[in-house]
Protein backbone atom coordinates (compact mmCIF):
# COMPACT_ATOMS: atom_id res chain seq x y z
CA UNK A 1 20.61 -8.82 15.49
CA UNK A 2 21.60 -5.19 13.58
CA UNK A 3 20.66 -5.07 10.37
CA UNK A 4 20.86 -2.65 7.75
CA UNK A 5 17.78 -1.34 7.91
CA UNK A 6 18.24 -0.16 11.78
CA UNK A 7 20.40 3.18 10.88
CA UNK A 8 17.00 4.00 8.52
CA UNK A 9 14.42 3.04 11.17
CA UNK A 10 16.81 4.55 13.90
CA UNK A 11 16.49 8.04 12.36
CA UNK A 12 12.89 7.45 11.71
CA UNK A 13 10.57 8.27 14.87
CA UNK A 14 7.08 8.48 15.70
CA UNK A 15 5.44 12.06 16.19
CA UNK A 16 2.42 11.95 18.38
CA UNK A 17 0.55 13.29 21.28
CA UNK A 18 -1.51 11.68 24.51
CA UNK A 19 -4.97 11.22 24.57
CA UNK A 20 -6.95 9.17 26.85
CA UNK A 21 -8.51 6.03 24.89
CA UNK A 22 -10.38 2.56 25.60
CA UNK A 23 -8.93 -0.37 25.77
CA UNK A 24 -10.55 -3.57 25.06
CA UNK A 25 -8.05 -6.58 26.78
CA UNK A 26 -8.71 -10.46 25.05
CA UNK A 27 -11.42 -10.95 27.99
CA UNK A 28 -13.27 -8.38 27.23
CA UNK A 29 -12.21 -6.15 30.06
CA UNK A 30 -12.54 -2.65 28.63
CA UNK A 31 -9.93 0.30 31.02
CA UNK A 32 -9.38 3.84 29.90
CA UNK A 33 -6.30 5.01 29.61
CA UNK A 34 -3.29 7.78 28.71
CA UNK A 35 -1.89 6.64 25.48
CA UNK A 36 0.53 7.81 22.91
CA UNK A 37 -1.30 8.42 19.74
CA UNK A 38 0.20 9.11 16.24
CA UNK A 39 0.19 11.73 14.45
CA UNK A 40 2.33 11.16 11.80
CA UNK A 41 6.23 10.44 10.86
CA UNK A 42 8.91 12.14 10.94
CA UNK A 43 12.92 11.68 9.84
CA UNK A 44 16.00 13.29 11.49
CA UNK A 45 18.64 14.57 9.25
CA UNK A 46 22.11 15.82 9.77
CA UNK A 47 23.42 18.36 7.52
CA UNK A 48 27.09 18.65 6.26
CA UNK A 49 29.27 21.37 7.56
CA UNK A 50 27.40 22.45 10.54
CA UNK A 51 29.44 23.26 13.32
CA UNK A 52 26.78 23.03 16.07
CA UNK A 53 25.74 19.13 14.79
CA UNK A 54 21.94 20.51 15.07
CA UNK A 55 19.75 17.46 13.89
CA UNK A 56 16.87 18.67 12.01
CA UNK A 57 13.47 16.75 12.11
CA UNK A 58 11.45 16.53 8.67
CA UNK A 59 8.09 15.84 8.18
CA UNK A 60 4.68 16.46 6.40
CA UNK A 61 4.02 20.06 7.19
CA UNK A 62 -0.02 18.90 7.92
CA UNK A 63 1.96 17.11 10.54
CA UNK A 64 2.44 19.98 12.55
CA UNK A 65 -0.57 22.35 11.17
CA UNK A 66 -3.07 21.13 9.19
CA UNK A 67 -6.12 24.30 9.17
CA UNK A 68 -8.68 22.23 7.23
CA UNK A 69 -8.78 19.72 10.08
CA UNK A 70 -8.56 22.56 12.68
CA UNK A 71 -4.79 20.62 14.16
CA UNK A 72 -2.00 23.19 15.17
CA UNK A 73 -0.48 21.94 18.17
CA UNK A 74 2.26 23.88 19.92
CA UNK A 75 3.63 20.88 21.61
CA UNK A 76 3.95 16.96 20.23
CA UNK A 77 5.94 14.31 21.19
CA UNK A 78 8.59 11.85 19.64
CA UNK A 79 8.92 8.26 20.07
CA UNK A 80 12.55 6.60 19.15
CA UNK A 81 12.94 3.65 17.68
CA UNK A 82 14.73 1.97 19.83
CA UNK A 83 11.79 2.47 22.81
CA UNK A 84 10.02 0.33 20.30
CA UNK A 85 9.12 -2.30 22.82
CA UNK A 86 8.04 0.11 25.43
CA UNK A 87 4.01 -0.18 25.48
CA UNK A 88 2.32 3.02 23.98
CA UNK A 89 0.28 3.03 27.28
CA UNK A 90 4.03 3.25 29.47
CA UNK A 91 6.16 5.97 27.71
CA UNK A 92 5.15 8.91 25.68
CA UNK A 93 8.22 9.79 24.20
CA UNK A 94 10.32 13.16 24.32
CA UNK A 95 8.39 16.44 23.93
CA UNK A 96 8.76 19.15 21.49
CA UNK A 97 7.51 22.57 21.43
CA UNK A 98 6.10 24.51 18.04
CA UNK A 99 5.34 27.45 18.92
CA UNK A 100 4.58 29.57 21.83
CA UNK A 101 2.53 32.34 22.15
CA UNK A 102 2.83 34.02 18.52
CA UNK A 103 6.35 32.45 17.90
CA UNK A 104 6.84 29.44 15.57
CA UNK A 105 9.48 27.45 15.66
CA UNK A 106 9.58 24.94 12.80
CA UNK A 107 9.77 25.95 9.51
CA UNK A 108 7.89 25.35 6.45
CA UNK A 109 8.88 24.69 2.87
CA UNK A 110 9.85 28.20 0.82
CA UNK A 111 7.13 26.98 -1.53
CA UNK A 112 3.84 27.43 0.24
CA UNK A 113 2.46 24.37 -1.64
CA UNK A 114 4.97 21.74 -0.73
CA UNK A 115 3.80 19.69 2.25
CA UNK A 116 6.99 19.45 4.47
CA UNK A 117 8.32 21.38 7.13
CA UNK A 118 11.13 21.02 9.43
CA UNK A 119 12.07 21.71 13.28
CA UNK A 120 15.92 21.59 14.66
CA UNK A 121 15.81 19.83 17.69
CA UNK A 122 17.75 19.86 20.76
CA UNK A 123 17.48 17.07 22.81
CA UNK A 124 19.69 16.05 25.89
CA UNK A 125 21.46 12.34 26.16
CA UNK A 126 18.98 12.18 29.08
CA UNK A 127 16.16 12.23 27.34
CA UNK A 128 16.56 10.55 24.38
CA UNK A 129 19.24 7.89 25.75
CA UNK A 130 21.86 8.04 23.02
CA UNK A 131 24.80 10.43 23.04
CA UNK A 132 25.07 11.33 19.60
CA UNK A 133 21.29 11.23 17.50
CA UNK A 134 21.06 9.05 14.14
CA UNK A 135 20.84 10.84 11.04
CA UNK A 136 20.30 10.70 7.60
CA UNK A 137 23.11 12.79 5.56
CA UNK A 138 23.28 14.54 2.30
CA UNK A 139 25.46 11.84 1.31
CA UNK A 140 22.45 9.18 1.86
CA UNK A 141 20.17 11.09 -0.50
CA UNK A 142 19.71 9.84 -4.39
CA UNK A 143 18.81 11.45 -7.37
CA UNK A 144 16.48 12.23 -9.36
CA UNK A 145 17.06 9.41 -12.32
CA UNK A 146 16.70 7.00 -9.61
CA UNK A 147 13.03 7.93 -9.18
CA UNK A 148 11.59 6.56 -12.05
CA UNK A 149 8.27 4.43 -13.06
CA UNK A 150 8.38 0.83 -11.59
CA UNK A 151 11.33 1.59 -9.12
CA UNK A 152 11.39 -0.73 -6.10
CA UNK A 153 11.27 1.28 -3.05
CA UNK A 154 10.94 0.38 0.80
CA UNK A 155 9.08 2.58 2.74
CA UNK A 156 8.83 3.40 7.10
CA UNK A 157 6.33 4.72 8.91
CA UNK A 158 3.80 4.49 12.35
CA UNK A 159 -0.03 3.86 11.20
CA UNK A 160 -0.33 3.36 14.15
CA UNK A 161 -0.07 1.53 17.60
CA UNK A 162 0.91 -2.24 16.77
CA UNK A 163 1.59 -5.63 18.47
CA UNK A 164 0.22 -7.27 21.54
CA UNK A 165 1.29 -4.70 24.21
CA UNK A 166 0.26 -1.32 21.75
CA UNK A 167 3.82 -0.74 20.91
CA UNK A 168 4.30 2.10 18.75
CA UNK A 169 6.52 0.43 16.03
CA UNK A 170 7.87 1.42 13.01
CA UNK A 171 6.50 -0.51 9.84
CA UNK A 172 8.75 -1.87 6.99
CA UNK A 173 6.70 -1.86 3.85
CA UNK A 174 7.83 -2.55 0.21
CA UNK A 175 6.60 -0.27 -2.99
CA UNK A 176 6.87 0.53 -6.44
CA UNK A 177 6.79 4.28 -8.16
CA UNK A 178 3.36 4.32 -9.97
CA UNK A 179 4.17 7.33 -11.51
CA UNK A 180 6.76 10.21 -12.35
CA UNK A 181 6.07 13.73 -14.10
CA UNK A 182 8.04 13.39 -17.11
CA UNK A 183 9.02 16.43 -17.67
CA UNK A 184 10.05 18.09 -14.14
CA UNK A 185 10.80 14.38 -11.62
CA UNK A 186 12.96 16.41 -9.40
CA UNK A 187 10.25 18.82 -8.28
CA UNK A 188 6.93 17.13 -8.73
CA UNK A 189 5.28 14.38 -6.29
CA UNK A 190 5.34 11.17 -6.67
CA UNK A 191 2.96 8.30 -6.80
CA UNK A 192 4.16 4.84 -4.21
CA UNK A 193 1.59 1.94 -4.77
CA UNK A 194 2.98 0.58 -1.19
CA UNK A 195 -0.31 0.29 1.28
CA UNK A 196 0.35 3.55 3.19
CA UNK A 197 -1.85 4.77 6.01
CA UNK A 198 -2.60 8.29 7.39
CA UNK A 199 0.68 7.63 10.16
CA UNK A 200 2.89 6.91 7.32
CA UNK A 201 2.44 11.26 6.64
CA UNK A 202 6.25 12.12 6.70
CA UNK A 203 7.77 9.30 6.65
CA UNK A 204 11.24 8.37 4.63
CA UNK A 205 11.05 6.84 0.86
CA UNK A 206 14.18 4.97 0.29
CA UNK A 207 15.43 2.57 -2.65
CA UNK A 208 17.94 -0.44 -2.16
CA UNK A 209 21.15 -1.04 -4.18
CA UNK A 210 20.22 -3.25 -6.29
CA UNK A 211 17.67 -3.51 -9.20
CA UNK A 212 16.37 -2.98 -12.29
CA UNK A 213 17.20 0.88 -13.79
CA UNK A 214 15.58 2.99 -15.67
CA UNK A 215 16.25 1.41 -19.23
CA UNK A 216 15.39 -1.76 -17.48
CA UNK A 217 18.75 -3.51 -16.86
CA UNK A 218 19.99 -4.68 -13.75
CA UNK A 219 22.42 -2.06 -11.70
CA UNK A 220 23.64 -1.58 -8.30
CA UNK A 221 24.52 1.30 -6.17
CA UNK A 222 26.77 1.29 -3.48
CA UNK A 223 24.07 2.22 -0.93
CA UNK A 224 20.77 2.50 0.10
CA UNK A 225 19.63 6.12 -1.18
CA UNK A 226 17.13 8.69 0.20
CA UNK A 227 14.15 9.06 -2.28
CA UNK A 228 11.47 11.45 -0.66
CA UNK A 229 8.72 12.00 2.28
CA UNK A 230 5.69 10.59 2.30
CA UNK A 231 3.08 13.12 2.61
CA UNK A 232 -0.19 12.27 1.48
CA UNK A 233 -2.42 8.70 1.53
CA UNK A 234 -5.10 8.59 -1.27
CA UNK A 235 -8.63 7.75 0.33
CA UNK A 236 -12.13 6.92 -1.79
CA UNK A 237 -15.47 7.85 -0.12
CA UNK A 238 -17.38 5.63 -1.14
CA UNK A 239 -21.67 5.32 -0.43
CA UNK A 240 -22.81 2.28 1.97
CA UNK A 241 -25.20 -0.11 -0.02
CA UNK A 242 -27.77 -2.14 1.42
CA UNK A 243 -29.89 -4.27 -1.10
CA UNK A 244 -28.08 -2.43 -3.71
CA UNK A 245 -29.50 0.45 -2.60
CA UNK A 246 -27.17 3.86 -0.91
CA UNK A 247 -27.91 4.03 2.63
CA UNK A 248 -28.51 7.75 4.02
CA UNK A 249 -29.25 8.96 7.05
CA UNK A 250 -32.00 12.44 7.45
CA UNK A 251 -31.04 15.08 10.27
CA UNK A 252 -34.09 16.98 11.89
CA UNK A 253 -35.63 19.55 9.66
CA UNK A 254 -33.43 18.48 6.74
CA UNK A 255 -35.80 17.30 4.18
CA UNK A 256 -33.17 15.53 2.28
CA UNK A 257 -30.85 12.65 3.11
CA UNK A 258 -27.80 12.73 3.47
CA UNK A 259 -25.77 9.60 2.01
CA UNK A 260 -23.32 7.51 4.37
CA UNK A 261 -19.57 7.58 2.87
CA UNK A 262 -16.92 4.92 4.08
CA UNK A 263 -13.17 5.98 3.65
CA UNK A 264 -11.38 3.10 1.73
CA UNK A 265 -7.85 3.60 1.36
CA UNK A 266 -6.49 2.07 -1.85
CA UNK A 267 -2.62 1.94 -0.05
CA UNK A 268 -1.23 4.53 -2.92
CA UNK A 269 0.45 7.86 -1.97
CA UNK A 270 2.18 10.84 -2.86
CA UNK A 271 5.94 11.57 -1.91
CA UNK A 272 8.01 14.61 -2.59
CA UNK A 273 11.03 13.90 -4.15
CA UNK A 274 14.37 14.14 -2.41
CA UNK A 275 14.90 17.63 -4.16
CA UNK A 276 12.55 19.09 -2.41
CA UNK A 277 13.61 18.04 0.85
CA UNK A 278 17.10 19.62 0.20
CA UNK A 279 15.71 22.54 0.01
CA UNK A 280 13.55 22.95 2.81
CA UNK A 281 16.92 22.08 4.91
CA UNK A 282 19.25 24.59 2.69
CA UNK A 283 16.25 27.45 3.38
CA UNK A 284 15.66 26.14 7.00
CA UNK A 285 19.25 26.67 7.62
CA UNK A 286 19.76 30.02 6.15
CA UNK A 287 16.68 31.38 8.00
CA UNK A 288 18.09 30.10 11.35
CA UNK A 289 21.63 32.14 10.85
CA UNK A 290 19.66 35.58 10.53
C-alpha cells in the first residue's frame, strides 16, 4: 500500500559497487559470491526551470572520493527503491561513470570543506524502469528556523544489505537535532542523535508536518520538508580490556605494543543543512551551462 513516505524513499537510492563476498546460509553452507555492496546514499533532485528535466544525484562528496581512505572510483552503481526486493546477490543496479581518464564528471561543493557533491544523471526508461525519475524539488526543501534543537526528524539511508534474501533496502529511522550553531544554522552542520551507520553517508534529513516549534508550541506545515544530507557518522575507538587490563598486540621488531581499538558507533551524525545543498545545485548548474 503507497504511503507517504514512498515519493521520499523513491528518490532515495543506494550507491554501491560489486565485490565478491562469503556467504554464510542458516546451515552453515558458506558460497562466494558477486554482491552489491554499499557505499553510501544518495538523493535525486529536480531543479525548477530546467528545460532539459536533468535529475541531479546528491550525496556525501567522500561518497565518490574519499583520499584518506585511498576510494576514488570512476564508476559506481545505483540501486532504486523500488528493486528493493531484488536480492543484492541478483541485480546490481544501474551504473554510473565519474570520471574517465583525467575528466570528472560530478561536481563538488564551491566550498572545498563541505562534504557533498553532485552528478546529473542520464538514465534511459530501460534501465531504470520508470519513464519519468522521482525527485525531490526546491519546493520540498525547508528552512532554516525549522532546524532547530530537539526537532523531530526522520531520516533514510542503506547501512547496508538487509533482510533474509540480502536485499539492499532503504531504512526508515526517526531522530532528533542534538545541536544547532546559534549564530550561523543555515550554513553550519548539524548534529542527528538518530543511530546512523557509515551507509547512511548522503542520505536525505527530512522533518514531518507536525510538531513542536521552535518556542515549543505545537505547529504544522503543510508538508514534509527537506532538512539536509547526512554526511558523517561519529565513531569512538575505544581499547579492548581483558581483566581490566588494555589488550595490545607487538609486531616483529617493534619493541612496543600496540593497543587493540574497537569502533563503537554512538548512532549520532552530522548533516549539512538544506542551504548548503541549494547551493551545490545553483553552482552545479551554472558550471554545466559554460
Amino acid at each position: 500500500m503507497a504511503g507517504w513516505i514512498d515519493r521520499w524513499r523513491d528518490a532515495t537510492v543506494a550507491i554501491g559497487h560489486t565485490e565478491q563476498v562469503e556467504i554464510r546460509y542458516a546451515n552453515g553452507r558458506l558460497v562466494k559470491k558477486k554482491m552489491f555492496v554499499v557505499a553510501g546514499t544518495g538523493v535525486i533532485f529536480g531543479l525548477q526551470d530546467d528545460p532539459t528535466h536533468t535529475p541531479w544525484l546528491v550525496t556525501a562528496k567522500h561518497v565518490f572520493q574519499d583520499t584518506h581512505n585511498q576510494w576514488a572510483p570512476s564508476h559506481l552503481q545505483l540501486r532504486f527503491s523500488w528493486f528493493d526486493e531484488k536480492p543484492a546477490t541478483q541485480y546490481f543496479g544501474v551504473g554510473i561513470t565519474l570520471r574517465r581518464g583525467t575528466k570528472q564528471y560530478w561536481i563538488s561543493h564551491p566550498n572545498t570543506k563541505v562534504d557533498l557533491a553532485c552528478l546529473p544523471l542520464s538514465l534511459t526508461k530501460k534501465q531504470t524502469g520508470r519513464k519519468i525519475m522521482p525527485e525531490i524539488r526546491f519546493g520540498d526543501f525547508g528552512t532554516a528556523e525549522e532546524i532547530y534543537e530537539g526537532a523531530p526528524l526522520m531520516l533514510l539511508g542503506y547501512p547496508e544489505a538487509v533482510g533474509p534474501d540480502l536485499s539492499a533496502k532503504a531504512l526508515v529511522r526517526q531522530g532528533i537535532v542534538s545541536w544547532v550553531s546559534p549564530t550561523k544554522p543555515e550554513s553550519t552542520l548539524f548534529y542527528i542523535d538518530g543511530h546512523i551507520f557509515p551507509g547512511n553517508s548522503g542520505g536525505p534529513v527530512f522533518k514531518l508536518p507536525a510538531g513542536i516549534d521552535r518556542q515549543g508550541h505545537f505547529a504544522t506545515r503543510g508538508d514534509v520538508s527537506f532538512l539536509g544530507i547526512v554526511t558523517q557518522t561519529r565513531i569512538h575507538q575505544l581499547p579492548l580490556l581483558a581483566g581490566g587490563q588494555e589488550i595490545g598486540i607487538t609486531f616483529q621488531r617493534k619493541k612496543l605494543p600496540h593497543t587493540l581499538l574497537s569502533q563503537n558507533y554512538t548512532g549520532t551524525g552530522l548533516a549539512e543543512p538544506v542551504f548548503r545543498v541549494k547551493q551545490l545545485l545553483s553552482s552545479a548548474v551554472k558550471r554545466k551551462k559554460r
